[in-house]
PDB file of N, CA and C in Angstrom:
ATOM      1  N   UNK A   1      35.590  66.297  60.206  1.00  0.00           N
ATOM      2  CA  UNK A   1      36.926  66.611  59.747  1.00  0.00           C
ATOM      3  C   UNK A   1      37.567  67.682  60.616  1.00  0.00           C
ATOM      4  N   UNK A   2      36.987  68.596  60.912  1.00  0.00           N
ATOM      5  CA  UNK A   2      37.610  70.050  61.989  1.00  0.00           C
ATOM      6  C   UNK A   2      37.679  69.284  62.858  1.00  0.00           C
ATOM      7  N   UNK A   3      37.477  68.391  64.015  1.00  0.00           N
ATOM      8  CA  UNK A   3      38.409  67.666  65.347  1.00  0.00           C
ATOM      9  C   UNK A   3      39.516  67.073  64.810  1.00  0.00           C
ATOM     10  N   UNK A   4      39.305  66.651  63.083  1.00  0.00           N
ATOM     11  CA  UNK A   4      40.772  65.991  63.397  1.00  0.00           C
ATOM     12  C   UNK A   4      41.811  66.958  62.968  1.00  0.00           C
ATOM     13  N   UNK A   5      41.691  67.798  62.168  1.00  0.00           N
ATOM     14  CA  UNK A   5      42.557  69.553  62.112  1.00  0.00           C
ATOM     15  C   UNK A   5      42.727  69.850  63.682  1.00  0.00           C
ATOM     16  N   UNK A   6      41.678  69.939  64.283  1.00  0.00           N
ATOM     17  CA  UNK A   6      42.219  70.490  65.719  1.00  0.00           C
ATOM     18  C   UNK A   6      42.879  69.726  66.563  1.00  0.00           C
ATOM     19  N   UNK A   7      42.988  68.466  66.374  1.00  0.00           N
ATOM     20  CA  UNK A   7      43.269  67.290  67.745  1.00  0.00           C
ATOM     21  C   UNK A   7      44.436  66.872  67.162  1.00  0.00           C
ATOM     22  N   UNK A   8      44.962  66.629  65.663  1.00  0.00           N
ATOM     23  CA  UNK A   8      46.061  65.780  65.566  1.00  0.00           C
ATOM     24  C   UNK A   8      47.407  66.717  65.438  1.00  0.00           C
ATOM     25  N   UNK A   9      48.487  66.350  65.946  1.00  0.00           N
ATOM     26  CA  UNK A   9      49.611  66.675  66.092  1.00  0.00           C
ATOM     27  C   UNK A   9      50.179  66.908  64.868  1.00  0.00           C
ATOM     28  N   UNK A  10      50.003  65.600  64.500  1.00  0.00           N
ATOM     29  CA  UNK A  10      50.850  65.416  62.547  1.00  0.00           C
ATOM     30  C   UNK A  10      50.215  66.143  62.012  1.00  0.00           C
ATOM     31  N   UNK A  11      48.848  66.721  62.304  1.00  0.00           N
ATOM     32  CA  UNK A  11      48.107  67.811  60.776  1.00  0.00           C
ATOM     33  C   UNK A  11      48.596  68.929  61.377  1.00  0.00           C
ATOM     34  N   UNK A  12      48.645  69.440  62.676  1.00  0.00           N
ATOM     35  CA  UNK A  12      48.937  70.609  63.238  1.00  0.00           C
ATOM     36  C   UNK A  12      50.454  70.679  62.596  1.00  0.00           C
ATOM     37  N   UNK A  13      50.885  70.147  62.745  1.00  0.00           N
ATOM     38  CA  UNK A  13      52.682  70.165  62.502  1.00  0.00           C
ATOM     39  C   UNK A  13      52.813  70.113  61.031  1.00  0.00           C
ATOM     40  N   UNK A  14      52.180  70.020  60.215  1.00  0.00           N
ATOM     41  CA  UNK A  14      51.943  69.511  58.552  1.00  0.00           C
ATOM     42  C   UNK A  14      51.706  71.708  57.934  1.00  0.00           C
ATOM     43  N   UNK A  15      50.581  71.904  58.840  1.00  0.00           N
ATOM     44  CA  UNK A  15      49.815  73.122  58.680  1.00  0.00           C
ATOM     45  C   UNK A  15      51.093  74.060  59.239  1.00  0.00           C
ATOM     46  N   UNK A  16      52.030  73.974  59.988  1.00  0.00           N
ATOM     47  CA  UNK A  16      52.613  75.351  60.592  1.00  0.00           C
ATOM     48  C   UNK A  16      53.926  74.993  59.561  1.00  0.00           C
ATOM     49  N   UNK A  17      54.253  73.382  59.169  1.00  0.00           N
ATOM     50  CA  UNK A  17      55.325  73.879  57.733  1.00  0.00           C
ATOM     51  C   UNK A  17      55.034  74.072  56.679  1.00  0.00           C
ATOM     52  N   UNK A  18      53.920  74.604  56.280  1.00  0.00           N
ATOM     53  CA  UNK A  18      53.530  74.795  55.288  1.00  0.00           C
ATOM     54  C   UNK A  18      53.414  76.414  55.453  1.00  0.00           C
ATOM     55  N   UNK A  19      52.428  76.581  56.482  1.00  0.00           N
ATOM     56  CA  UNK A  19      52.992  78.389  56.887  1.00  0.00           C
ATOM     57  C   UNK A  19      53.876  78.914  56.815  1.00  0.00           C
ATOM     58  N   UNK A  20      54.982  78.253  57.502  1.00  0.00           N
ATOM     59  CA  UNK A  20      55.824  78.677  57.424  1.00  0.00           C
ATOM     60  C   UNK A  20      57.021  78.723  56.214  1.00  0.00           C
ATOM     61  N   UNK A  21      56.728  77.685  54.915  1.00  0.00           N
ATOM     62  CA  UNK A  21      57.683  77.647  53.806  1.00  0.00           C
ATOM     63  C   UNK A  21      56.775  78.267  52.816  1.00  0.00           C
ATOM     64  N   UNK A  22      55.302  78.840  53.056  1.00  0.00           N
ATOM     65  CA  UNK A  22      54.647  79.927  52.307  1.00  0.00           C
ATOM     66  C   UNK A  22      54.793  81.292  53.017  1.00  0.00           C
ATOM     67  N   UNK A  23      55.229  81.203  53.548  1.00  0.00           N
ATOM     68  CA  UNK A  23      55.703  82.844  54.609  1.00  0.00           C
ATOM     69  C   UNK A  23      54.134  83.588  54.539  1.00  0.00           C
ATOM     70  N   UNK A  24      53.320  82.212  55.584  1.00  0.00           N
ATOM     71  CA  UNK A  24      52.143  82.870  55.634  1.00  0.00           C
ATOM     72  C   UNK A  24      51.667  84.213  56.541  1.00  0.00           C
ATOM     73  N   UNK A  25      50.768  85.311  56.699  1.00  0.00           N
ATOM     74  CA  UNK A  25      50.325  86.054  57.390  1.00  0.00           C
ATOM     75  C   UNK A  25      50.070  85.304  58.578  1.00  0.00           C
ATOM     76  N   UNK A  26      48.752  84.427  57.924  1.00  0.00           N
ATOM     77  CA  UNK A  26      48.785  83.321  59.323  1.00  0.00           C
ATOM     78  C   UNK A  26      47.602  82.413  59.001  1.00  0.00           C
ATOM     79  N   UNK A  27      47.596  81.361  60.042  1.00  0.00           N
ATOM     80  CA  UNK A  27      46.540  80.370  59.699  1.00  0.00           C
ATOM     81  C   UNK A  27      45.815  79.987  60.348  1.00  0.00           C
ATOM     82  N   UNK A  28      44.834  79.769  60.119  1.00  0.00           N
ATOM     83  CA  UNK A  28      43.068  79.472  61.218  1.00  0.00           C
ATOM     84  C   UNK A  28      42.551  78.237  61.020  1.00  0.00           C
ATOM     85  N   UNK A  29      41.680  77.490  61.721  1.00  0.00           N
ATOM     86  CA  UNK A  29      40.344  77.732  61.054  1.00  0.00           C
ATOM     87  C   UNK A  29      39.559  77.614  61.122  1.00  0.00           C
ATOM     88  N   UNK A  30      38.718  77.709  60.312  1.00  0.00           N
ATOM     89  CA  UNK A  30      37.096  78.006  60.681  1.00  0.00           C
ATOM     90  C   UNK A  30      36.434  77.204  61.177  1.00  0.00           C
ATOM     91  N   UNK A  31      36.082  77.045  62.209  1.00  0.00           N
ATOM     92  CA  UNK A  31      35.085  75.822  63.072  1.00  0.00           C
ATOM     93  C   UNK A  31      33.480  76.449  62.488  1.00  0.00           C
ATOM     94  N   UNK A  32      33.049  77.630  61.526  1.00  0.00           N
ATOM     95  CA  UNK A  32      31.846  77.924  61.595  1.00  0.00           C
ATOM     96  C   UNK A  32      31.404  78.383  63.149  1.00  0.00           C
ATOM     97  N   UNK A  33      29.828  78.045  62.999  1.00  0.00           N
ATOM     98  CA  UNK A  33      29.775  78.231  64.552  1.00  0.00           C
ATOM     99  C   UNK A  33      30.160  77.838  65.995  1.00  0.00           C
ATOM    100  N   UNK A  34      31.462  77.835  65.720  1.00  0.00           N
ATOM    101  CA  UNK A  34      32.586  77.306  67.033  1.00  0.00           C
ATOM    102  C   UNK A  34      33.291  78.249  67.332  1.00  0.00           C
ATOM    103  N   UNK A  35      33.894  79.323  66.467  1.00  0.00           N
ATOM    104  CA  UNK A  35      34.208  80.485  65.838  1.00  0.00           C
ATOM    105  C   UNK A  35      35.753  80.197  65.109  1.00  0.00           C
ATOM    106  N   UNK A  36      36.996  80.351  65.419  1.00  0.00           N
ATOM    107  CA  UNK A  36      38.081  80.078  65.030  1.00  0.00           C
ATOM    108  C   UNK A  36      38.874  79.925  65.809  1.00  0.00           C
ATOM    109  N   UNK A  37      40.176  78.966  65.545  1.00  0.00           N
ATOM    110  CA  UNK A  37      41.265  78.647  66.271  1.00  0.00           C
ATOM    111  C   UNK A  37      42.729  78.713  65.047  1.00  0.00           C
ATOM    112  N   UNK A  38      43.589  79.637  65.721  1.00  0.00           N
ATOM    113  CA  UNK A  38      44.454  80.276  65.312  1.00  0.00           C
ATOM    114  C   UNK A  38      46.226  79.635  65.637  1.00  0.00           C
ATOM    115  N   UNK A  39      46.630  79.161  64.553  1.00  0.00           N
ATOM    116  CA  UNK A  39      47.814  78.105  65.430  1.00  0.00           C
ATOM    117  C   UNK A  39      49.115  78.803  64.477  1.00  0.00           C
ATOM    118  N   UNK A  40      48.831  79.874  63.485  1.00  0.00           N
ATOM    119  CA  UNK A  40      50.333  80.402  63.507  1.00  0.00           C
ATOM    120  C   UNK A  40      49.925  81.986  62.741  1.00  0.00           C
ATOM    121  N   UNK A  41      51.095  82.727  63.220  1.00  0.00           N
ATOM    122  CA  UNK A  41      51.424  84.300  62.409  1.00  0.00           C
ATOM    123  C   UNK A  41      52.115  84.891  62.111  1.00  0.00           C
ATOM    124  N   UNK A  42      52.601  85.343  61.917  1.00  0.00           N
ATOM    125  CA  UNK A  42      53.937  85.884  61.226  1.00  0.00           C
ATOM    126  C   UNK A  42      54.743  85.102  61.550  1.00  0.00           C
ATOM    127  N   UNK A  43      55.120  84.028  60.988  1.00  0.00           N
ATOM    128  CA  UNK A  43      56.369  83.026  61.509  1.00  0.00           C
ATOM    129  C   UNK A  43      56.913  82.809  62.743  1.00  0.00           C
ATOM    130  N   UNK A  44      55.173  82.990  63.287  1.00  0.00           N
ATOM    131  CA  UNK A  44      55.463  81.745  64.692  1.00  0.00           C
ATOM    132  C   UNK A  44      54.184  81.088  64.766  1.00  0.00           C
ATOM    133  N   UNK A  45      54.587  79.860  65.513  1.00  0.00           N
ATOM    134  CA  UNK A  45      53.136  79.390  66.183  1.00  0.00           C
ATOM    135  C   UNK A  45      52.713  79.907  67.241  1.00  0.00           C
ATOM    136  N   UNK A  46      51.243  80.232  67.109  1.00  0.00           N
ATOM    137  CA  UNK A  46      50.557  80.583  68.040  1.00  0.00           C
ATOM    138  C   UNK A  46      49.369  80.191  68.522  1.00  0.00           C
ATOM    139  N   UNK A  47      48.722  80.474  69.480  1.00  0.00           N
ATOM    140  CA  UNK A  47      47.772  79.949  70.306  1.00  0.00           C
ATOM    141  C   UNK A  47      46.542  80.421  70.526  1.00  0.00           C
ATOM    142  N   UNK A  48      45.957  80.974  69.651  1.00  0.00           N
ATOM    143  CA  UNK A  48      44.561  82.030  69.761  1.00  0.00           C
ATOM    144  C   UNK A  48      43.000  80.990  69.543  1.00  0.00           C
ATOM    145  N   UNK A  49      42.135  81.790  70.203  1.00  0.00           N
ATOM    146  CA  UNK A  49      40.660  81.187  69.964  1.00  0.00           C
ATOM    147  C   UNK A  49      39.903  82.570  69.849  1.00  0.00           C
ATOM    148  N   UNK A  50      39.015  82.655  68.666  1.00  0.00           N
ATOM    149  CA  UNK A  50      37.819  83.212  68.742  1.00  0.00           C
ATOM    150  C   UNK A  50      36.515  83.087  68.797  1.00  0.00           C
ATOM    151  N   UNK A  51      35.359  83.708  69.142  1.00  0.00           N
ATOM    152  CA  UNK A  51      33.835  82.992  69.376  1.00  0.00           C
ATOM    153  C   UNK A  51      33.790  83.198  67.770  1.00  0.00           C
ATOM    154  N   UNK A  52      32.732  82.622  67.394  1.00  0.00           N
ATOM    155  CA  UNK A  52      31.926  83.600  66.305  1.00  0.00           C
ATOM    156  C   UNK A  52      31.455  84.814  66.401  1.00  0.00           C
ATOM    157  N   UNK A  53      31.310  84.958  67.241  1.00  0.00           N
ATOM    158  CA  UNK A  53      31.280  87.043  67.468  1.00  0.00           C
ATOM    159  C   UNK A  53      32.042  87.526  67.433  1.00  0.00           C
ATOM    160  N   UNK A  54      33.739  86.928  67.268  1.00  0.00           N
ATOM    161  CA  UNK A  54      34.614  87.837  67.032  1.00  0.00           C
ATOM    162  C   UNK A  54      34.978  88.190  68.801  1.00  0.00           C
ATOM    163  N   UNK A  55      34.866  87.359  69.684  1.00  0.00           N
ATOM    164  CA  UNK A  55      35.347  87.626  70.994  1.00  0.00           C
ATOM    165  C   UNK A  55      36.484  86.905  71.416  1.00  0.00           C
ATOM    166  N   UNK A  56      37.413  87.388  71.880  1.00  0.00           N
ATOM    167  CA  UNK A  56      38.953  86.596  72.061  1.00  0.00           C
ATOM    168  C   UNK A  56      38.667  85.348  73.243  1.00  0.00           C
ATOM    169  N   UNK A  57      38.603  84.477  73.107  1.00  0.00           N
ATOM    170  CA  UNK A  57      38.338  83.515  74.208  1.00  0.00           C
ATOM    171  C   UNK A  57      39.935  83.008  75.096  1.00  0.00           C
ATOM    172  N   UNK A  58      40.995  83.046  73.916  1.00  0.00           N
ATOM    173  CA  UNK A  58      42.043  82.635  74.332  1.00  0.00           C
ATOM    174  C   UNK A  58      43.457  83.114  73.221  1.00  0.00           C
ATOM    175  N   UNK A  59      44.469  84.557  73.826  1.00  0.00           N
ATOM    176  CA  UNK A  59      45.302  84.971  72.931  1.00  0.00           C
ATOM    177  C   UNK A  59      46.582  85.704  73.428  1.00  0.00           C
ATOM    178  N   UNK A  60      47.773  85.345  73.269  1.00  0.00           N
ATOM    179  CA  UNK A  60      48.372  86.121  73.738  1.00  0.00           C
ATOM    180  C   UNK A  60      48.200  87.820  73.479  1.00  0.00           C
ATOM    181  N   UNK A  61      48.623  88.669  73.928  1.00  0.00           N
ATOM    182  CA  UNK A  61      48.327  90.123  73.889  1.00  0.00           C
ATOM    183  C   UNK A  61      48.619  90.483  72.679  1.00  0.00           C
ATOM    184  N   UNK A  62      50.072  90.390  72.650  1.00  0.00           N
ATOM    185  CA  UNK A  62      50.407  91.023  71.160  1.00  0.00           C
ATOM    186  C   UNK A  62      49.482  90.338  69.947  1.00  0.00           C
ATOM    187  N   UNK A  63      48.938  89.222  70.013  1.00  0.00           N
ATOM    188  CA  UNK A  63      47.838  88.659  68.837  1.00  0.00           C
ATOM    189  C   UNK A  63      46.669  89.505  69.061  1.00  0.00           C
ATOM    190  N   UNK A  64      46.247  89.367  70.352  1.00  0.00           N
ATOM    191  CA  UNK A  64      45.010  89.916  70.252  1.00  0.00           C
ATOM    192  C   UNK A  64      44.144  90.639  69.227  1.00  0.00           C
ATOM    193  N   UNK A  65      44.500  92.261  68.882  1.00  0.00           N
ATOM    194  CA  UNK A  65      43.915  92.770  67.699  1.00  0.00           C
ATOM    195  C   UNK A  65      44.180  92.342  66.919  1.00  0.00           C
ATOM    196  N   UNK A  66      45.456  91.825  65.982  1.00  0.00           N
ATOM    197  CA  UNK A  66      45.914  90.988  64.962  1.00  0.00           C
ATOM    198  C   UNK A  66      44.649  89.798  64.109  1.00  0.00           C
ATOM    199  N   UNK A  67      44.612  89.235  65.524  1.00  0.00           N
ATOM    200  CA  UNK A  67      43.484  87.856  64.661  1.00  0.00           C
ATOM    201  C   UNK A  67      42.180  88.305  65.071  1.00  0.00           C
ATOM    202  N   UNK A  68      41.777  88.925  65.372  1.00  0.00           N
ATOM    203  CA  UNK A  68      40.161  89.852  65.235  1.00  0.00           C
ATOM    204  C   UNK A  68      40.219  90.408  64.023  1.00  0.00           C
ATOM    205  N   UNK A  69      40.911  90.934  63.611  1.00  0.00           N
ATOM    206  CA  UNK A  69      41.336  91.865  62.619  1.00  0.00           C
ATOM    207  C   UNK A  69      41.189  90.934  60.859  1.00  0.00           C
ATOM    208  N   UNK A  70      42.184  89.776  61.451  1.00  0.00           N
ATOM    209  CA  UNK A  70      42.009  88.935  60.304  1.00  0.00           C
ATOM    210  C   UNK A  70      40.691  88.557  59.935  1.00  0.00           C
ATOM    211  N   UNK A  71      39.948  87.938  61.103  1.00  0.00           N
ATOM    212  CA  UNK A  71      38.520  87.139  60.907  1.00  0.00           C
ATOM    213  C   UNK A  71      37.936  87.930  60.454  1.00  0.00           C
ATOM    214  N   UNK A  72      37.860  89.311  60.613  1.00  0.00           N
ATOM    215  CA  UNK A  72      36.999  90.506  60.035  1.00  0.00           C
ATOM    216  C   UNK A  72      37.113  90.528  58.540  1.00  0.00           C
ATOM    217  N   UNK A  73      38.247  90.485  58.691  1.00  0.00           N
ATOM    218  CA  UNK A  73      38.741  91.053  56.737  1.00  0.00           C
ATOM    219  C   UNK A  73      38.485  89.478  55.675  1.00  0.00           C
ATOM    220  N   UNK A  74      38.096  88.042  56.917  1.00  0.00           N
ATOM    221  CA  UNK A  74      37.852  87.160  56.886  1.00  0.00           C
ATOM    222  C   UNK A  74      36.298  86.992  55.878  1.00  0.00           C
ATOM    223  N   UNK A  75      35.704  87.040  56.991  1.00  0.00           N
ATOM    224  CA  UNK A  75      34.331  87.692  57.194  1.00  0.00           C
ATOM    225  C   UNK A  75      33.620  88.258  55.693  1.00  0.00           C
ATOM    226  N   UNK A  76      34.288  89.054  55.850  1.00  0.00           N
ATOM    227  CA  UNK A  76      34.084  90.163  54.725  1.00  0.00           C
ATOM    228  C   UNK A  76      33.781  89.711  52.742  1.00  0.00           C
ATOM    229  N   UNK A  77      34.934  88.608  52.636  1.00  0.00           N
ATOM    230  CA  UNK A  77      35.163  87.782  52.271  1.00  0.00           C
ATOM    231  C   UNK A  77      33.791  87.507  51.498  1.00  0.00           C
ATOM    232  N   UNK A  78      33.030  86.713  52.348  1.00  0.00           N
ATOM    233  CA  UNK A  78      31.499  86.254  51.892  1.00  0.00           C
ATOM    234  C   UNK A  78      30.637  86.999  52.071  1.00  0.00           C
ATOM    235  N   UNK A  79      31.136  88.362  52.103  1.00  0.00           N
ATOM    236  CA  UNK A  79      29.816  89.354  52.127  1.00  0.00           C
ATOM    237  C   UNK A  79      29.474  89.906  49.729  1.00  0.00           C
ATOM    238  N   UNK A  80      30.515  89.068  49.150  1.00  0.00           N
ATOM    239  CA  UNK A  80      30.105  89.715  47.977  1.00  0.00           C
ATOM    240  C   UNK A  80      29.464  88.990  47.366  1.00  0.00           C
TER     241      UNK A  80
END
């Protein structure tokens, strides 16, 4: 199911109006051990990748700390 979240156009485009008419923070997601891929944030689309270690593989600058930040507070999540 995660290739077809990542590969199809119509789910990608389905997922950023929905972000965007929930005035989301932003939206990911979780590949597990693939780490995450990041396609919108504050009411834009965007273009980010993280490892599972939390290493930026691919982000514009101004995202950069932003979606580390998220996956952390992410993360955290299933630590209770």
């Amino acid at each position: 199911m995660s290739w077809l979240f990542q590969h199809s156009l119509s789910i990608k485009n389905w997922f950023l109006n929905l972000s965007s008419a929930l005035q989301a923070e932003a939206t990911f997601l979780d590949l597990r051990a693939e780490g995450y891929v990041f396609m919108y944030r504050q009411g834009r689309p965007i273009s980010a990748v993280l490892t599972q270690d939390m290493k930026v593989g691919a982000a514009a600058e101004i995202d950069r700390h932003a979606v580390v930040a998220i996956c952390r507070d992410y993360d955290r999540l299933f630590l209770l």
